[in-house]
PDB file of N, CA and C in Angstrom:
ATOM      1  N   UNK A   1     104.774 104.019  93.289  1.00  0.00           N
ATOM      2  CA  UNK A   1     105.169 103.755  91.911  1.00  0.00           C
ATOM      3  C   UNK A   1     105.558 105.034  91.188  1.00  0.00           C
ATOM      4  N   UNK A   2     105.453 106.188  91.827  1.00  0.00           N
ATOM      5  CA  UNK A   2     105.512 107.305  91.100  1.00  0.00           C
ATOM      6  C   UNK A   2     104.439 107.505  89.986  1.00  0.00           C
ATOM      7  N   UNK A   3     105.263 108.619  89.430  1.00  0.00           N
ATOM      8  CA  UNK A   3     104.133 108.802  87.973  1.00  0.00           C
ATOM      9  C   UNK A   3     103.869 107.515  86.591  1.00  0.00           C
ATOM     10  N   UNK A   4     102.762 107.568  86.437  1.00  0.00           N
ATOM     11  CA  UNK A   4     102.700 106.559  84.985  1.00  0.00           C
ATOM     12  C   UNK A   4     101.812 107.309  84.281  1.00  0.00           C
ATOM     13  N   UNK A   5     101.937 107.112  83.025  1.00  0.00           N
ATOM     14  CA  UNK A   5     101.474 107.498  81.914  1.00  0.00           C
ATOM     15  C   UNK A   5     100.730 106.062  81.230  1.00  0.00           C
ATOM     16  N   UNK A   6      99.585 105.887  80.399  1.00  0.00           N
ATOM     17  CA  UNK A   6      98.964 105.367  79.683  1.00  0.00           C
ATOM     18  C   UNK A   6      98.649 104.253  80.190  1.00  0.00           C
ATOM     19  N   UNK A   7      97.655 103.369  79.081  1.00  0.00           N
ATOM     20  CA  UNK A   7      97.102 101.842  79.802  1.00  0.00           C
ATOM     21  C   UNK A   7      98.019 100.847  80.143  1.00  0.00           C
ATOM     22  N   UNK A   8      98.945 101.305  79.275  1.00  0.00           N
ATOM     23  CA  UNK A   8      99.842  99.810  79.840  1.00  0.00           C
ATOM     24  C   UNK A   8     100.649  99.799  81.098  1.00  0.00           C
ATOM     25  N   UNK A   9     100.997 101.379  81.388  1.00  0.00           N
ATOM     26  CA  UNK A   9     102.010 101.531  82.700  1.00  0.00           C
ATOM     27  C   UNK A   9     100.444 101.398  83.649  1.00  0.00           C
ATOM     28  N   UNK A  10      98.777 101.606  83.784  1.00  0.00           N
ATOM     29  CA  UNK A  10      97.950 101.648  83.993  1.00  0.00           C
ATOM     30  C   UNK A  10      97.957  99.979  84.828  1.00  0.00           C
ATOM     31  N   UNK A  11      98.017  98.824  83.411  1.00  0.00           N
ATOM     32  CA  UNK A  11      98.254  97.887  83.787  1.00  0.00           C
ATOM     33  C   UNK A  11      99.335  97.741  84.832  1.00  0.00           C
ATOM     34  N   UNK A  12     100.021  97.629  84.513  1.00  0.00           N
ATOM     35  CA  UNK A  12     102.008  97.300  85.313  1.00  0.00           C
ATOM     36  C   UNK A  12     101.941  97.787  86.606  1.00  0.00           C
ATOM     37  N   UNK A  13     101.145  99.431  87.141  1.00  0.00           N
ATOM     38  CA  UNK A  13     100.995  99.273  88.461  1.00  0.00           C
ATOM     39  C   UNK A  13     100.044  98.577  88.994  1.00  0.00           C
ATOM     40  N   UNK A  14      98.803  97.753  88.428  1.00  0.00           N
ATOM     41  CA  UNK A  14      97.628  96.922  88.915  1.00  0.00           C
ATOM     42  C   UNK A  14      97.839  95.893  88.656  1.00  0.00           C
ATOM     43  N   UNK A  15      98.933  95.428  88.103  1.00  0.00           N
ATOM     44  CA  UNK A  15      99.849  94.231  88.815  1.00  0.00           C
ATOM     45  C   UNK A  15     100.619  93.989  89.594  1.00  0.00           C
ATOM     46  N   UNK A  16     101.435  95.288  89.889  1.00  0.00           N
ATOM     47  CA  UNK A  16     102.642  95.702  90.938  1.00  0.00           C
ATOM     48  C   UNK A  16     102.083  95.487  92.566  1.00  0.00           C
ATOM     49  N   UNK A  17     100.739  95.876  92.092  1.00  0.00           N
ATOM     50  CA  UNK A  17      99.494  96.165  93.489  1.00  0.00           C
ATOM     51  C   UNK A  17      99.200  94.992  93.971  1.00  0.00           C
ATOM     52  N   UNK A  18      98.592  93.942  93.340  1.00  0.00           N
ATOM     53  CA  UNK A  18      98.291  92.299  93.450  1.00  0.00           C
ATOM     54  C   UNK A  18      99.711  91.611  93.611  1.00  0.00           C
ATOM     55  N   UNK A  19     100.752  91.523  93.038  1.00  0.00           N
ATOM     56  CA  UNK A  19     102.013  90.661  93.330  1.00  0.00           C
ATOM     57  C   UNK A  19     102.497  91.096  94.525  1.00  0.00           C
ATOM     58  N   UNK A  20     101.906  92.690  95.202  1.00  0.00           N
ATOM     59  CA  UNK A  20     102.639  92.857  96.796  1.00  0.00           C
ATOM     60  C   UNK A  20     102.039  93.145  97.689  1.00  0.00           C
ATOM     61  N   UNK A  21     100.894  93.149  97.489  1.00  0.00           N
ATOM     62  CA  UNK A  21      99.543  93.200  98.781  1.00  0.00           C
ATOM     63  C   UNK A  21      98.421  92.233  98.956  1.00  0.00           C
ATOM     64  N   UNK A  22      98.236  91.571  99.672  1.00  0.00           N
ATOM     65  CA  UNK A  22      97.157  90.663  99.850  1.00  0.00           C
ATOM     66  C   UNK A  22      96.112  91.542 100.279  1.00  0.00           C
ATOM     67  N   UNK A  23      94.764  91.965  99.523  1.00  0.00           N
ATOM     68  CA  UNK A  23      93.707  92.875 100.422  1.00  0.00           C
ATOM     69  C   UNK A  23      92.579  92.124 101.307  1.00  0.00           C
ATOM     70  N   UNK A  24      92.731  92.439 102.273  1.00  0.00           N
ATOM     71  CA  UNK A  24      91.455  91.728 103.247  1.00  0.00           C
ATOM     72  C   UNK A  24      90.074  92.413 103.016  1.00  0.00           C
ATOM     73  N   UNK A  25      90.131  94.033 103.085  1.00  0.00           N
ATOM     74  CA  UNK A  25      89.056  94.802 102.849  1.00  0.00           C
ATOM     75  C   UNK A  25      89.486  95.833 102.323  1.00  0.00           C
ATOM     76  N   UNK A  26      88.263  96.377 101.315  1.00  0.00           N
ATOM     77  CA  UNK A  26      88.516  97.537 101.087  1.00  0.00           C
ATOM     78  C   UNK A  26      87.123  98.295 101.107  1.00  0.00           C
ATOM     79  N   UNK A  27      86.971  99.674 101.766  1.00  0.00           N
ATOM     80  CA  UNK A  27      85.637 100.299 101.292  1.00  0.00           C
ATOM     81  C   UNK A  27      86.232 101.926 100.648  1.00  0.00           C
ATOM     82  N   UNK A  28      85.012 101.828  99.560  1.00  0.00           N
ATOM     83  CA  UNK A  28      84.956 103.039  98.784  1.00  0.00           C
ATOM     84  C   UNK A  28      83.917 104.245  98.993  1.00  0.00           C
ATOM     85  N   UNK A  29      84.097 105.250  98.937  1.00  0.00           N
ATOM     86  CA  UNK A  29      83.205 106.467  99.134  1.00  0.00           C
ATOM     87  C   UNK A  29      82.482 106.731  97.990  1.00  0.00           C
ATOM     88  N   UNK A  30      81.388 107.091  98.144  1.00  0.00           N
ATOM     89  CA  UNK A  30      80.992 107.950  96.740  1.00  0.00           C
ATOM     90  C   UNK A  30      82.012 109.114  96.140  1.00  0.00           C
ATOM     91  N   UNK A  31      81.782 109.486  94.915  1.00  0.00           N
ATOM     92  CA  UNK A  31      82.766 110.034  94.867  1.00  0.00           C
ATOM     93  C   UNK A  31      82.176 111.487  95.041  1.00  0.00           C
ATOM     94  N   UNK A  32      82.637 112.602  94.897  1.00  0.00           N
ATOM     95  CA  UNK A  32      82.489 113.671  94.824  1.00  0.00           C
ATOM     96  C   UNK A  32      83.290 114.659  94.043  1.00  0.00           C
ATOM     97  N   UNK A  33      82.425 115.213  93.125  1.00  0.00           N
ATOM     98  CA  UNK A  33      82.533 115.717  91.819  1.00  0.00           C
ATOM     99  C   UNK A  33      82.365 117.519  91.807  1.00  0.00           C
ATOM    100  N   UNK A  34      84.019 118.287  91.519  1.00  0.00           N
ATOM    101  CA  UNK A  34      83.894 119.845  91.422  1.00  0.00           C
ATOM    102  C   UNK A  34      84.750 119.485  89.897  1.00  0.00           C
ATOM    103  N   UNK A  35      83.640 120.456  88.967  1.00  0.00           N
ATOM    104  CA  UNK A  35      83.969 120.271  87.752  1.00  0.00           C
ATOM    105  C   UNK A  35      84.608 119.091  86.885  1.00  0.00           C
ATOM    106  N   UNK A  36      86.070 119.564  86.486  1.00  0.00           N
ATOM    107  CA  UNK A  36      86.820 117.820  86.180  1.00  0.00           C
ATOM    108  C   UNK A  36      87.520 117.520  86.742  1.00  0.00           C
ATOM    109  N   UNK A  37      87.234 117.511  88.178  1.00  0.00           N
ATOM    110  CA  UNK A  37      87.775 116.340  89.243  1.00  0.00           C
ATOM    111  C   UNK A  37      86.686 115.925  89.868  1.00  0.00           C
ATOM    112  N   UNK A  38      87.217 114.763  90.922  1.00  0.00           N
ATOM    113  CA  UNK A  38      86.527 114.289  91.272  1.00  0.00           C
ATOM    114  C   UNK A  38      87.588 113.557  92.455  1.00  0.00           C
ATOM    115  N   UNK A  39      86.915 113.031  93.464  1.00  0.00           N
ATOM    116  CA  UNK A  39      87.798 112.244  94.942  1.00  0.00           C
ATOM    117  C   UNK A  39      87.253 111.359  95.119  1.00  0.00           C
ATOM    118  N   UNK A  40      87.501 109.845  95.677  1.00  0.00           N
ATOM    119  CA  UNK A  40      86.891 109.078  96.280  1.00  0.00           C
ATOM    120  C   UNK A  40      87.877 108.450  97.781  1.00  0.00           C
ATOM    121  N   UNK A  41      87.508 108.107  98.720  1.00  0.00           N
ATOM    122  CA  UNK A  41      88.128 108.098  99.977  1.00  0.00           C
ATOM    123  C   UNK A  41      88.244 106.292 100.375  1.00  0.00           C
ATOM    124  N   UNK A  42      89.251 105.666  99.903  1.00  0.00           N
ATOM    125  CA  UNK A  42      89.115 104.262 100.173  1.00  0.00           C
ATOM    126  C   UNK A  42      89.874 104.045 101.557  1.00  0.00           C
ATOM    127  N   UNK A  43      88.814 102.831 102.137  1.00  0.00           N
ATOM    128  CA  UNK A  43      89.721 102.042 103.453  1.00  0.00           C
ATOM    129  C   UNK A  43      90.355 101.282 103.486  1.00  0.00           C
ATOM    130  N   UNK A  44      91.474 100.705 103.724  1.00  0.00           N
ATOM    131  CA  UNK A  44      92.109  99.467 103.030  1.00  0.00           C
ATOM    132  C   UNK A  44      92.617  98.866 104.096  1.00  0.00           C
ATOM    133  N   UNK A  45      92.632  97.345 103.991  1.00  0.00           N
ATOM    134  CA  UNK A  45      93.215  96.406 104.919  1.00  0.00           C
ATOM    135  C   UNK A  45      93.872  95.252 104.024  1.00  0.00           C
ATOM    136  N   UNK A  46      95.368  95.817 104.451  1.00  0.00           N
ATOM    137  CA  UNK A  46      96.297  94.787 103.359  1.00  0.00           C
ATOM    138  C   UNK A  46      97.488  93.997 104.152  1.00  0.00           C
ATOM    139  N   UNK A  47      97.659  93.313 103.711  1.00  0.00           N
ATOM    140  CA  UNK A  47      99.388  92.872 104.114  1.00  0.00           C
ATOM    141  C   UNK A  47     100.188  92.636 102.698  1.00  0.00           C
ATOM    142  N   UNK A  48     101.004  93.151 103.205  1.00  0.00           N
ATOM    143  CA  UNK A  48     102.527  93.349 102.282  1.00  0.00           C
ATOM    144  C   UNK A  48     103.272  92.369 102.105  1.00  0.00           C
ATOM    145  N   UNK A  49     103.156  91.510 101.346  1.00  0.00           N
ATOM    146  CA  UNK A  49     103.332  90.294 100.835  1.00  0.00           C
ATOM    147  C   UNK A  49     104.885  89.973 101.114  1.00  0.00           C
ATOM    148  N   UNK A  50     105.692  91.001 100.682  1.00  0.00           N
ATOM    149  CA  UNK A  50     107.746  90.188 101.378  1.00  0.00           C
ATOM    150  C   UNK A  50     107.548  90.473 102.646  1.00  0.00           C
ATOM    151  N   UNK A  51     107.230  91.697 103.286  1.00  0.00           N
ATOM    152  CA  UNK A  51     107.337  91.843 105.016  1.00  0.00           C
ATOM    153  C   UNK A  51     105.944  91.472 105.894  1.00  0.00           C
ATOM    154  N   UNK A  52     105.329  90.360 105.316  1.00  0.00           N
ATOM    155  CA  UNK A  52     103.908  89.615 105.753  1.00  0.00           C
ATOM    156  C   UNK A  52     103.377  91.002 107.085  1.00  0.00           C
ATOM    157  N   UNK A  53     103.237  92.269 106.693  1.00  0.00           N
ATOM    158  CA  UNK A  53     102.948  93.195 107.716  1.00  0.00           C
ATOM    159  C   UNK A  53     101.952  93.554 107.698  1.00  0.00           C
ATOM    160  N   UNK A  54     100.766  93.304 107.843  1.00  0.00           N
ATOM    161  CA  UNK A  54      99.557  93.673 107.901  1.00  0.00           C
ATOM    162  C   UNK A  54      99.206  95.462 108.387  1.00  0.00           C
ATOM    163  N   UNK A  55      98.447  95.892 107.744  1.00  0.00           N
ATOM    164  CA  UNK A  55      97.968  97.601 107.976  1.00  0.00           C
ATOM    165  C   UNK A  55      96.572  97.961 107.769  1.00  0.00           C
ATOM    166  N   UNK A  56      96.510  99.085 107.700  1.00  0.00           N
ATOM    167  CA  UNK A  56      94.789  99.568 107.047  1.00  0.00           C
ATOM    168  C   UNK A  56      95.670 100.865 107.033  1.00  0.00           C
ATOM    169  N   UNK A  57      95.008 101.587 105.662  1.00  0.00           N
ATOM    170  CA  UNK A  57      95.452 102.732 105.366  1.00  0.00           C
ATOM    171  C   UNK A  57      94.194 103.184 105.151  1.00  0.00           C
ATOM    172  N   UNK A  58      94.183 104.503 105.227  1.00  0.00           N
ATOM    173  CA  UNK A  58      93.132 105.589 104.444  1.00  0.00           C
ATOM    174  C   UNK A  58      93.499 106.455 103.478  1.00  0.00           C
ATOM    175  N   UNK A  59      93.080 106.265 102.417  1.00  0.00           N
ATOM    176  CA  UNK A  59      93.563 107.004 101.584  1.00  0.00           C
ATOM    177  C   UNK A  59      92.242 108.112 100.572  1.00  0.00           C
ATOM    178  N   UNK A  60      92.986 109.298 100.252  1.00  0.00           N
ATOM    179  CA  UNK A  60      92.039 109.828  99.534  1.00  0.00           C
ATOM    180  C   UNK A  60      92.668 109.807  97.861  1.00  0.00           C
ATOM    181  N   UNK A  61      92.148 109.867  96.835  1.00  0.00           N
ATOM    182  CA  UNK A  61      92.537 109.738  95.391  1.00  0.00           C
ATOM    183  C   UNK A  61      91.993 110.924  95.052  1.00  0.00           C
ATOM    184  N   UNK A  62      92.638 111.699  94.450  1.00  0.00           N
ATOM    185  CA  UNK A  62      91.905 112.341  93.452  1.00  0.00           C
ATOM    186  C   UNK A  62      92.649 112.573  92.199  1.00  0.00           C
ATOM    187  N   UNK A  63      91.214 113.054  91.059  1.00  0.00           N
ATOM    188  CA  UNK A  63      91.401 112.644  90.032  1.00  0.00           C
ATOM    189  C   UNK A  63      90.920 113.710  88.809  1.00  0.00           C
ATOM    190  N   UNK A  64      91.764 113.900  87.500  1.00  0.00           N
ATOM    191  CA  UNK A  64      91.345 114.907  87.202  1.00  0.00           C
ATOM    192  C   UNK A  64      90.972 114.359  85.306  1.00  0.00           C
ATOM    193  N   UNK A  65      89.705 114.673  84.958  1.00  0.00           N
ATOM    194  CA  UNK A  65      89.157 114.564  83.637  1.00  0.00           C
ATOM    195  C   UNK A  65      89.243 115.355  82.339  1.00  0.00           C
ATOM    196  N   UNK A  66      89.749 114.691  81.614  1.00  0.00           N
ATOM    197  CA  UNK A  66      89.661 115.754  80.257  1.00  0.00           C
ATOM    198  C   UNK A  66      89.521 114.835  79.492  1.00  0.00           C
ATOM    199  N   UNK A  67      88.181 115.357  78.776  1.00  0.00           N
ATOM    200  CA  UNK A  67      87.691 114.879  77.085  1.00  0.00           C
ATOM    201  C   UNK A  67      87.305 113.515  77.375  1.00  0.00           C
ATOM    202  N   UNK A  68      86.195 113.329  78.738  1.00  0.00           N
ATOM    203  CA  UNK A  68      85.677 111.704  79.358  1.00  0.00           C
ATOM    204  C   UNK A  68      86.821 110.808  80.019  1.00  0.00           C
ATOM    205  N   UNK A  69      87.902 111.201  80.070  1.00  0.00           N
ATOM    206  CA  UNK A  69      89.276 110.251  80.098  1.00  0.00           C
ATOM    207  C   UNK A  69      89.890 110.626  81.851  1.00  0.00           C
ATOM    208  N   UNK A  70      90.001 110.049  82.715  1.00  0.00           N
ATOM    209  CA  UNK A  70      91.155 110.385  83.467  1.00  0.00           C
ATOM    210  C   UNK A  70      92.465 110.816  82.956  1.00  0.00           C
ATOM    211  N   UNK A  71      92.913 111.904  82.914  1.00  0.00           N
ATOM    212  CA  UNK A  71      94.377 111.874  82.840  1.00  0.00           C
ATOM    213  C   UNK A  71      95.192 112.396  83.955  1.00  0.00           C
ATOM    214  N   UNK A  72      94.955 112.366  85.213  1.00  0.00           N
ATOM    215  CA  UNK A  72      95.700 112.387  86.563  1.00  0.00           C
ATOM    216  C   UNK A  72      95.275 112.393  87.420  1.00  0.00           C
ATOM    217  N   UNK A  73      96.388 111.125  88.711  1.00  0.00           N
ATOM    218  CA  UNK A  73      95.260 110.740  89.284  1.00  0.00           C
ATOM    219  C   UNK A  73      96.370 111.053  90.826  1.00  0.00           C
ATOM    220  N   UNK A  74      96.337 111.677  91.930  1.00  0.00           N
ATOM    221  CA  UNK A  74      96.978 112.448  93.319  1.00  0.00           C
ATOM    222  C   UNK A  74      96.735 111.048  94.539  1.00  0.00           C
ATOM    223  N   UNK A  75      97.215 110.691  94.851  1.00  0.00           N
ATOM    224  CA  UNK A  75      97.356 109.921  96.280  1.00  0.00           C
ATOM    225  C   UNK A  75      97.728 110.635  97.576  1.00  0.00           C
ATOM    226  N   UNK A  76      96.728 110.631  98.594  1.00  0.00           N
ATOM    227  CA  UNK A  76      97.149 111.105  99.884  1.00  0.00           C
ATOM    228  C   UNK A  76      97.014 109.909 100.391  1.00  0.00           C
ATOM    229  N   UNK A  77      97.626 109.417 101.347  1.00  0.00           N
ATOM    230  CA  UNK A  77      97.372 108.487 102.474  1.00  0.00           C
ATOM    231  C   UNK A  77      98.718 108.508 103.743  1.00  0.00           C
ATOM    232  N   UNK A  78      97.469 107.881 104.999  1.00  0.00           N
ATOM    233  CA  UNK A  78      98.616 107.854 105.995  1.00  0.00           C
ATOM    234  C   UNK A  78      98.627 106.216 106.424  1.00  0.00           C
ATOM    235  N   UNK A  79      99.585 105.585 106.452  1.00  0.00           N
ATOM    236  CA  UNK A  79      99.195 104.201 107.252  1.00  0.00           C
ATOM    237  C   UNK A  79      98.641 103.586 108.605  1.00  0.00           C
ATOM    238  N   UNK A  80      97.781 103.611 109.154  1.00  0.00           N
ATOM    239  CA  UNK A  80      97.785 103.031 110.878  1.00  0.00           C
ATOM    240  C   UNK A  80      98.331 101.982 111.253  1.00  0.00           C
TER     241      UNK A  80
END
């Protein structure tokens, strides 16, 4: 989705996410916290709703805090 800014583009990709992935599983890591960031490491098992292609990705997030608030959030992942 690229970059988004605020709750509503917030919303629009966590709908973008549900209208094109069916999730079978997902597991989350604790997170782990250096100053105002923080990472959490999710497992995911989805299929891709137009090309019915089933995957599991790993992905790591990280995320960076100012003034209690997320304001940016990094995606690594590779698909298997």
């Amino acid at each position: 989705m690229g970059h988004i800014q605020g709750m509503e583009s917030l919303k629009k990709k966590g709908d973008w996410w549900a209208d094109t992935f069916d999730v079978h599983s997902v597991e989350v890591s604790d997170p782990t916290v250096a100053d105002n960031w923080f990472s959490v490491r999710f497992e995911m098992d989805t299929t891709h709703k137009p090309s019915h292609q089933r995957s599991k990705t790993s992905e790591i997030a990280v995320y960076q805090v100012s003034d209690g608030k997320i304001v940016r959030e990094q995606c690594f992942y590779d698909q298997q």
